[in-house]
N, C-alpha and C. Protein backbone atom coordinates (compact mmCIF):
# COMPACT_ATOMS: atom_id res chain seq x y z
N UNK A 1 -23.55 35.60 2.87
CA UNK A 1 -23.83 37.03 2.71
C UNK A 1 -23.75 37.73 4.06
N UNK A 2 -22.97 38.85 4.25
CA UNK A 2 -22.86 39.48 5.34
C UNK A 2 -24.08 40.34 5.52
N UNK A 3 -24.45 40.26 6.76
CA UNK A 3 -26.29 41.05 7.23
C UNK A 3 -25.35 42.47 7.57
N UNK A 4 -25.66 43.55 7.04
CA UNK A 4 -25.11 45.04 7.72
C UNK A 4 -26.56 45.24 8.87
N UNK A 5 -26.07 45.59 9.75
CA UNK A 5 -26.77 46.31 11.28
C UNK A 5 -26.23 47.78 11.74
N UNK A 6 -27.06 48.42 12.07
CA UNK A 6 -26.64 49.66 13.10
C UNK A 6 -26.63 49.15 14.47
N UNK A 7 -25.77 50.22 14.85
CA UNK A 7 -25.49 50.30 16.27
C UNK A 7 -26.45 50.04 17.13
N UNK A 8 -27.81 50.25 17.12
CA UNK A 8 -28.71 49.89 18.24
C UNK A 8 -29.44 48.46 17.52
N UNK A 9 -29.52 48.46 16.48
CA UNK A 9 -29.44 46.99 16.24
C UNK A 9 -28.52 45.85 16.27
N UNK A 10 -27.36 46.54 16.86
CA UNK A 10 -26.30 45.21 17.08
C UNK A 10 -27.04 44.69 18.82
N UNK A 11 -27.05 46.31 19.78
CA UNK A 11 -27.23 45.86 20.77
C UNK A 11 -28.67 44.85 21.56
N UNK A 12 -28.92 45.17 20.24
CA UNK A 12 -30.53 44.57 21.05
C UNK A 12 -30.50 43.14 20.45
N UNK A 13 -29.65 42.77 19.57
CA UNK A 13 -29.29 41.05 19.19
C UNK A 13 -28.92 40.74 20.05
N UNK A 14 -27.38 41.36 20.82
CA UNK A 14 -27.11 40.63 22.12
C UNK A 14 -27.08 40.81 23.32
N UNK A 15 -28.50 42.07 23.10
CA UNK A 15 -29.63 41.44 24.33
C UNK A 15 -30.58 40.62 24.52
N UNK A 16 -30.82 40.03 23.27
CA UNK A 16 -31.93 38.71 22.83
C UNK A 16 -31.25 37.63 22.92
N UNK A 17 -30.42 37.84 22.05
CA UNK A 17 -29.48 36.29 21.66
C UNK A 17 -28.70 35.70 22.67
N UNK A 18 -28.62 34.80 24.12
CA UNK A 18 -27.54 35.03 24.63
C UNK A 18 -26.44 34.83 24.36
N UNK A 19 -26.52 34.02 22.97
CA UNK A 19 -24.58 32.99 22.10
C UNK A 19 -24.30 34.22 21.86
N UNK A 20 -24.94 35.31 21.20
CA UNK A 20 -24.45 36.40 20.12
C UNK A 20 -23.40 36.75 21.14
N UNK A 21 -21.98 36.94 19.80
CA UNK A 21 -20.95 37.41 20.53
C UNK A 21 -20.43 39.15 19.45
N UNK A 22 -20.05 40.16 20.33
CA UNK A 22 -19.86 41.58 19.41
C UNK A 22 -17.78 41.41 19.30
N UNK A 23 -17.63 40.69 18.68
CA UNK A 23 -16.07 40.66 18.22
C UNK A 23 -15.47 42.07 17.29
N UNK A 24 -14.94 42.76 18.57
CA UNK A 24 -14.11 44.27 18.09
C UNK A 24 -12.89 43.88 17.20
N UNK A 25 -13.05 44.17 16.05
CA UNK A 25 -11.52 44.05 15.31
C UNK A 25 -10.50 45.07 14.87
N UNK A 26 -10.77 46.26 16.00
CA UNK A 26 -9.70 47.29 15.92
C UNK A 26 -8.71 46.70 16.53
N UNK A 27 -7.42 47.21 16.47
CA UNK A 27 -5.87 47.58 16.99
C UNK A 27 -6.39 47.37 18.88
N UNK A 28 -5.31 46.90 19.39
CA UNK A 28 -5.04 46.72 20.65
C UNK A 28 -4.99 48.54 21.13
N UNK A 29 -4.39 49.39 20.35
CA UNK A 29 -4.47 50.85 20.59
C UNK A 29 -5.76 51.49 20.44
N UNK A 30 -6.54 50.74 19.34
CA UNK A 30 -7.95 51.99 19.58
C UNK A 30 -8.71 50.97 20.34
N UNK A 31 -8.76 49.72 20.67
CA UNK A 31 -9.53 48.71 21.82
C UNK A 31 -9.25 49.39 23.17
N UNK A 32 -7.82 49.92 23.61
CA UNK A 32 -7.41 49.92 24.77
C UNK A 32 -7.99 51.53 25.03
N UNK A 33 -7.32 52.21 23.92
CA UNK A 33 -7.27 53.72 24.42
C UNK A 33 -8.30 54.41 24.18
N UNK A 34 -9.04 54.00 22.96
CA UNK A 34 -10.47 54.92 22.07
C UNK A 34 -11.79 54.73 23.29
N UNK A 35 -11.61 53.37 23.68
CA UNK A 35 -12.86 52.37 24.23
C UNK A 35 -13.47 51.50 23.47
N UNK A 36 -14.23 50.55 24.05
CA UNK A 36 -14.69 49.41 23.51
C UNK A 36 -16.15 49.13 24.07
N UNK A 37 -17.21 48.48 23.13
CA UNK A 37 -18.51 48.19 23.93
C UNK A 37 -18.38 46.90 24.82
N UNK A 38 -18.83 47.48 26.00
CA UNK A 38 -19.09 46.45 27.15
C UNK A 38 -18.91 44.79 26.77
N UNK A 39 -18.27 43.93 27.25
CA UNK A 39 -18.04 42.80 27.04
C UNK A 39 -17.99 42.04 25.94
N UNK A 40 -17.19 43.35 24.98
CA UNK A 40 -16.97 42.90 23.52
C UNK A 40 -15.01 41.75 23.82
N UNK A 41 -15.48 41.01 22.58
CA UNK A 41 -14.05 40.25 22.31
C UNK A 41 -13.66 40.96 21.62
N UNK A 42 -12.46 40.72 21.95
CA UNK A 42 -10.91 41.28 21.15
C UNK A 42 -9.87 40.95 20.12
N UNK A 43 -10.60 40.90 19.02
CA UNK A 43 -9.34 39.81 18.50
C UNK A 43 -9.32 40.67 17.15
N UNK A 44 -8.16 41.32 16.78
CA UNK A 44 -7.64 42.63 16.11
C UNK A 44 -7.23 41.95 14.85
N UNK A 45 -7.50 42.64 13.32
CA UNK A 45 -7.49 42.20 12.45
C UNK A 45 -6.64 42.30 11.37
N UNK A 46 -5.94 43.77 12.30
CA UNK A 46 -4.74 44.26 11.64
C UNK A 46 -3.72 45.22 12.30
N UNK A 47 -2.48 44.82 13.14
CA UNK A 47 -2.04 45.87 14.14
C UNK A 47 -0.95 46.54 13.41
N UNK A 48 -0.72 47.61 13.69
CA UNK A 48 0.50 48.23 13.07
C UNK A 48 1.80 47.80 13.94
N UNK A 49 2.96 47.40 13.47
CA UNK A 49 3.51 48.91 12.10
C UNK A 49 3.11 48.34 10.62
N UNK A 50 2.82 47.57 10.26
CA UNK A 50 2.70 47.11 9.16
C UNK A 50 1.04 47.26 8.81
N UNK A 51 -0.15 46.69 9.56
CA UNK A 51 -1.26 47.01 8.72
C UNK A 51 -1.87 46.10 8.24
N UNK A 52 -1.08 44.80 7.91
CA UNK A 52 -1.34 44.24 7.03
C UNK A 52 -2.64 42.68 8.49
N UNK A 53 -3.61 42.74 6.88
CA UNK A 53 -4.55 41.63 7.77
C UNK A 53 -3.69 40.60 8.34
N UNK A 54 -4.25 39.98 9.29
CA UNK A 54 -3.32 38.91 9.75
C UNK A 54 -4.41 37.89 9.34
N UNK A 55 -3.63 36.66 8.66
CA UNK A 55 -4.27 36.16 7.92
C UNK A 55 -4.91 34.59 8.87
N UNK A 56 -4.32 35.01 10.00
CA UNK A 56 -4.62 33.94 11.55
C UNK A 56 -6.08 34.45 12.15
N UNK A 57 -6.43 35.50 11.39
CA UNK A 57 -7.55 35.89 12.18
C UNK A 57 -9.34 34.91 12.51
N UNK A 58 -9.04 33.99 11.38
CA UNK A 58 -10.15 33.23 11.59
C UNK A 58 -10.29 31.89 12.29
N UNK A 59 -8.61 32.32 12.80
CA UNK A 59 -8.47 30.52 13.56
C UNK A 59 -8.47 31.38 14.74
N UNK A 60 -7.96 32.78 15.19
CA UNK A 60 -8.49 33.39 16.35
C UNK A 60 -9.95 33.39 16.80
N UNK A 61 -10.75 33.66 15.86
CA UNK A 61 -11.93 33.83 16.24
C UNK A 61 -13.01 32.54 16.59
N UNK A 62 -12.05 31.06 16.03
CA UNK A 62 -12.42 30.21 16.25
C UNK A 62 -11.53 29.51 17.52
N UNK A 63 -10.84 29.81 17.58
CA UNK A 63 -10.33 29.46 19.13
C UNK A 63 -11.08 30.28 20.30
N UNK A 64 -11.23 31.48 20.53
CA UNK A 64 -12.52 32.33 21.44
C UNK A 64 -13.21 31.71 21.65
N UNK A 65 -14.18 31.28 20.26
CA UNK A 65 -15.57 30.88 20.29
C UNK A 65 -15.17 29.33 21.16
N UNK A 66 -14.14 28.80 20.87
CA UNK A 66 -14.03 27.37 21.60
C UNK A 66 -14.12 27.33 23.13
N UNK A 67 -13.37 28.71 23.51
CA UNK A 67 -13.37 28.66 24.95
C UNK A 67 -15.07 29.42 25.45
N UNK A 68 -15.47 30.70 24.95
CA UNK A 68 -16.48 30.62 25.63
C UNK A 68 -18.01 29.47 25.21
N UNK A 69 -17.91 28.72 23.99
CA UNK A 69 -18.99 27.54 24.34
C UNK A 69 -18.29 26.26 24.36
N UNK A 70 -17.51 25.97 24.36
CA UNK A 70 -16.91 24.90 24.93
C UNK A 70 -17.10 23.41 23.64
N UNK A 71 -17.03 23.94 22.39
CA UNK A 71 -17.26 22.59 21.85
C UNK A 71 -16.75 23.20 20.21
N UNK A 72 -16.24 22.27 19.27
CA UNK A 72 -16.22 22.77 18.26
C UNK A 72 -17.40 23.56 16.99
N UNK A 73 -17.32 23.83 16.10
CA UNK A 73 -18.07 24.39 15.17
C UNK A 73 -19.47 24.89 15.20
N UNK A 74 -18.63 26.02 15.46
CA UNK A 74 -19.75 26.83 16.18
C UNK A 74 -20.08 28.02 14.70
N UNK A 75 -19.95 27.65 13.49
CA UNK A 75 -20.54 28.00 12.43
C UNK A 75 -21.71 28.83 12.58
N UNK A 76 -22.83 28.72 12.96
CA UNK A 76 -23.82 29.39 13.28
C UNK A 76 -24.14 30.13 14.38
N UNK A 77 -23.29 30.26 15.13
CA UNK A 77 -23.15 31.25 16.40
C UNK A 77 -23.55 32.68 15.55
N UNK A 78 -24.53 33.71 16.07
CA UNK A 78 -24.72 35.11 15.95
C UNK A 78 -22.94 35.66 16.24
N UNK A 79 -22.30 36.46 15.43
CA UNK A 79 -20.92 37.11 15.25
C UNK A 79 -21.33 38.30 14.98
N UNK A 80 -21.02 39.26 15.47
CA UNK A 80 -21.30 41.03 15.26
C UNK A 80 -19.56 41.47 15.06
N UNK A 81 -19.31 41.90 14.15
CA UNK A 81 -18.27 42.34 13.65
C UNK A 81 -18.02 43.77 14.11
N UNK A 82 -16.98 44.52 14.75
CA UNK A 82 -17.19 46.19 14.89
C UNK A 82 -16.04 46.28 14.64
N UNK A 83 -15.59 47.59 14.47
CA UNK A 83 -14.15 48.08 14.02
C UNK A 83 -14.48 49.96 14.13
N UNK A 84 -13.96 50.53 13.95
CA UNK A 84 -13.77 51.98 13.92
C UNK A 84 -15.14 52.33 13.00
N UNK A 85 -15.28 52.18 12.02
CA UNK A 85 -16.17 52.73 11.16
C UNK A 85 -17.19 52.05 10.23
N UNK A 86 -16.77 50.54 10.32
CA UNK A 86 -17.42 49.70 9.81
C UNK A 86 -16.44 48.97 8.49
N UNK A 87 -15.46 49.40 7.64
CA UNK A 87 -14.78 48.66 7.17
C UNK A 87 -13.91 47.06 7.36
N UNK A 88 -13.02 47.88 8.57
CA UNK A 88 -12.31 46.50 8.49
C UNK A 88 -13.33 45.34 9.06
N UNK A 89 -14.49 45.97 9.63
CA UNK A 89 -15.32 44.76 10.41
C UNK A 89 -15.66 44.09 9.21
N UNK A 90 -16.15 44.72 7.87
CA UNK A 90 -16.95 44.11 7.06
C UNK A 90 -15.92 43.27 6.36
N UNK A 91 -14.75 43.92 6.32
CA UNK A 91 -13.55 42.70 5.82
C UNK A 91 -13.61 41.06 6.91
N UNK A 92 -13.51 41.69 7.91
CA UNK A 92 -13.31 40.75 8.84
C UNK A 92 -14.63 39.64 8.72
N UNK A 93 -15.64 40.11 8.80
CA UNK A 93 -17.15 39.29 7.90
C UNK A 93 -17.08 38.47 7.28
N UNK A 94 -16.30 39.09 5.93
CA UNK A 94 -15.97 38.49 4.44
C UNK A 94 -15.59 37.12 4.98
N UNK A 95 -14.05 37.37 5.80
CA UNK A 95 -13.22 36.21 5.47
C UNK A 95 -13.74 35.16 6.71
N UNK A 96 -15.11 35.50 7.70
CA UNK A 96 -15.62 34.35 8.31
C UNK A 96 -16.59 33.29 7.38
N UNK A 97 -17.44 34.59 6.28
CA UNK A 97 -17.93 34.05 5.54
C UNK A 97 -17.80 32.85 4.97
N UNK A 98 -16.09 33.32 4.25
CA UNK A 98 -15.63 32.26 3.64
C UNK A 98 -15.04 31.17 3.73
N UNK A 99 -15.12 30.63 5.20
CA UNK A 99 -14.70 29.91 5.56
C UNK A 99 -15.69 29.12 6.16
N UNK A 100 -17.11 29.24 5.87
CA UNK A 100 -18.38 28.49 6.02
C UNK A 100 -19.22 29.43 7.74
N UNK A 101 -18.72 30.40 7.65
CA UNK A 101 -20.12 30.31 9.20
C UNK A 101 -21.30 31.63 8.20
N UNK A 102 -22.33 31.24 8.94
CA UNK A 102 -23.65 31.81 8.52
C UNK A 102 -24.12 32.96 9.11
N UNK A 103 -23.75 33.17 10.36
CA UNK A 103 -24.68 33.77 10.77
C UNK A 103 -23.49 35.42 11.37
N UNK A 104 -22.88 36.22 10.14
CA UNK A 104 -22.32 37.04 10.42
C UNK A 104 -22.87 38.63 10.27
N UNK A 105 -22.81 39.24 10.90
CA UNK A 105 -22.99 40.48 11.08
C UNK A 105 -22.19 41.67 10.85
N UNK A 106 -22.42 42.65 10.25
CA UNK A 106 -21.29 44.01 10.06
C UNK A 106 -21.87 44.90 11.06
N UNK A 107 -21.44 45.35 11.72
CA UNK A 107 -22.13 46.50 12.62
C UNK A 107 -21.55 47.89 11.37
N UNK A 108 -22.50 48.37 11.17
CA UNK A 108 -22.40 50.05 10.30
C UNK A 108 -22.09 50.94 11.22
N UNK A 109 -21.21 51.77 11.02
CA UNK A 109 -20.89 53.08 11.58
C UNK A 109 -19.96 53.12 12.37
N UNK A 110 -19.42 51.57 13.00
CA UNK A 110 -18.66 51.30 13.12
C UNK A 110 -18.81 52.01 15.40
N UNK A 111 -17.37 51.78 16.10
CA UNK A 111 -17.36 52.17 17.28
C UNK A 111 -17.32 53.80 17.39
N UNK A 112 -16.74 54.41 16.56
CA UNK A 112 -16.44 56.06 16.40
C UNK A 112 -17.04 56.49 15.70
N UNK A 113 -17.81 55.61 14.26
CA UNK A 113 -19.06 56.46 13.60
C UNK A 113 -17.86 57.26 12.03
N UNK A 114 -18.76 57.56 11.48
CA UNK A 114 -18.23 58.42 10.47
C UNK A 114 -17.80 59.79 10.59
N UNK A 115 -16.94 60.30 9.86
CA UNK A 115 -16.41 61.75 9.87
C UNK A 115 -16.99 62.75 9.76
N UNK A 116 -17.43 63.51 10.50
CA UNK A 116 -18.35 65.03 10.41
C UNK A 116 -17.56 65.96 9.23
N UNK A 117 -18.04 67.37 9.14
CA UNK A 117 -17.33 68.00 7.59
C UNK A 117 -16.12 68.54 8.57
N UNK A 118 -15.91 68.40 10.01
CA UNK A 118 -14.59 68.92 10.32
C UNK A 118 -13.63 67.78 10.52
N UNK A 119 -14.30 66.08 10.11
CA UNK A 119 -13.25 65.62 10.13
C UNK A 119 -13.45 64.56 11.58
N UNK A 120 -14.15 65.16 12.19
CA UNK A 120 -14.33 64.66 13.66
C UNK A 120 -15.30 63.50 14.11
N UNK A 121 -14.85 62.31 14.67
CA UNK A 121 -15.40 61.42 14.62
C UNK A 121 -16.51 61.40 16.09
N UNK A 122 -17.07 60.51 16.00
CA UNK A 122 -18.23 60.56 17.33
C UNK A 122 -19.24 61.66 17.45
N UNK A 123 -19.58 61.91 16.14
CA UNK A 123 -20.41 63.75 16.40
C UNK A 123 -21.53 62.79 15.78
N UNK A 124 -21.32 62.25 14.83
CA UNK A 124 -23.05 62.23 13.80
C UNK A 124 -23.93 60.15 14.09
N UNK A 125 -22.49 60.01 14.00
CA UNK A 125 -23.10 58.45 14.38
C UNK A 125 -22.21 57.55 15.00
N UNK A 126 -22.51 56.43 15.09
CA UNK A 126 -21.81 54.86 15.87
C UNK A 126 -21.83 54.29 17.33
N UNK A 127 -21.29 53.31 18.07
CA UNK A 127 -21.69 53.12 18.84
C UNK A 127 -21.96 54.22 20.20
N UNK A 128 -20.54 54.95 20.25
CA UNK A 128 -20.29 56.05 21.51
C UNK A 128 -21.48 56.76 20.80
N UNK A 129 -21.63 57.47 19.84
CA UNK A 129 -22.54 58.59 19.48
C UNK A 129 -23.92 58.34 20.25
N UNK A 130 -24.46 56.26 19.81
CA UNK A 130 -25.52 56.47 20.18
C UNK A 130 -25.73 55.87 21.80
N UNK A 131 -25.05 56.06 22.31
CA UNK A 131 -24.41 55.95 24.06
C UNK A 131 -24.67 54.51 24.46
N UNK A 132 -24.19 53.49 23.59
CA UNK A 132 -24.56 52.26 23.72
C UNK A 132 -23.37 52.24 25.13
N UNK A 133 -23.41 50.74 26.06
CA UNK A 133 -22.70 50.34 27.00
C UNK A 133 -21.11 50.38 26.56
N UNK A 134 -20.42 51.30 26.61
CA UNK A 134 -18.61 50.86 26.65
C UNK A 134 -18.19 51.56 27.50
N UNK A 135 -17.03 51.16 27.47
CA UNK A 135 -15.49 51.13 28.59
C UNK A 135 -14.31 52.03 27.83
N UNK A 136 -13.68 52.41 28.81
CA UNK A 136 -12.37 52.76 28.29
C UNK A 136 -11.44 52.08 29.53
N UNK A 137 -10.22 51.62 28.59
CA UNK A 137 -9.06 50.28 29.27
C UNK A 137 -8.28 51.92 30.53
């Protein structure tokens, strides 16, 4: 079962937790150009021109995890999922789920937060809104 979290509850897991890792699964374009939270991983879940999930994404996320703890099956490692708004993260969740790890996370609201009534992202919620630690590439 995927745990949903807000934005200041992602950050204060991995300020407790030190394994907890915040794995961004936007596009190399909104990672690079939008910004990203502070010493988040990168491993993108769907790049255009096509869109389509890449279906390698859970042997990515298990190769990462190999290099920063250094040993296999790391199943229960704390995983914080983020993406633009909280969708594709929660996809991205799903399919760790299902492949046996426990301890996954959706971050809600995603890095840009939801759409205000003009459409405009970063006004009402998500990570930038609530001035958590990020970067721009």
């Amino acid at each position: 079962m995927i745990k949903e979290i807000l934005p200041k509850e992602a950050y204060e897991i991995l300020k407790q937790q030190k394994d907890a890792v915040l794995i961004d699964v936007r596009s190399s374009m909104e990672y690079e150009y939008v910004g990203h939270p502070l010493n988040a991983m990168h491993i993108p879940l769907k790049q255009p021109p096509t869109w389509e999930t890449d279906q390698g994404f859970v042997k990515n996320v298990e190769l990462a995890l190999q290099q920063i703890t250094g040993k296999n099956g790391s199943a229960d490692i704390p995983m914080l999922m983020l993406c633009r708004s909280g969708a594709r993260s929660a996809l991205a969740a799903e399919m760790l789920i299902s492949e046996g790890y426990t301890n996954v996370y959706n971050v809600l609201e995603g890095f840009e937060g939801d759409k205000d009534e003009n459409g405009h992202r970063n006004t009402i919620n998500g990570w930038r809104f609530h001035s958590l630690p990020w970067e721009q590439s």
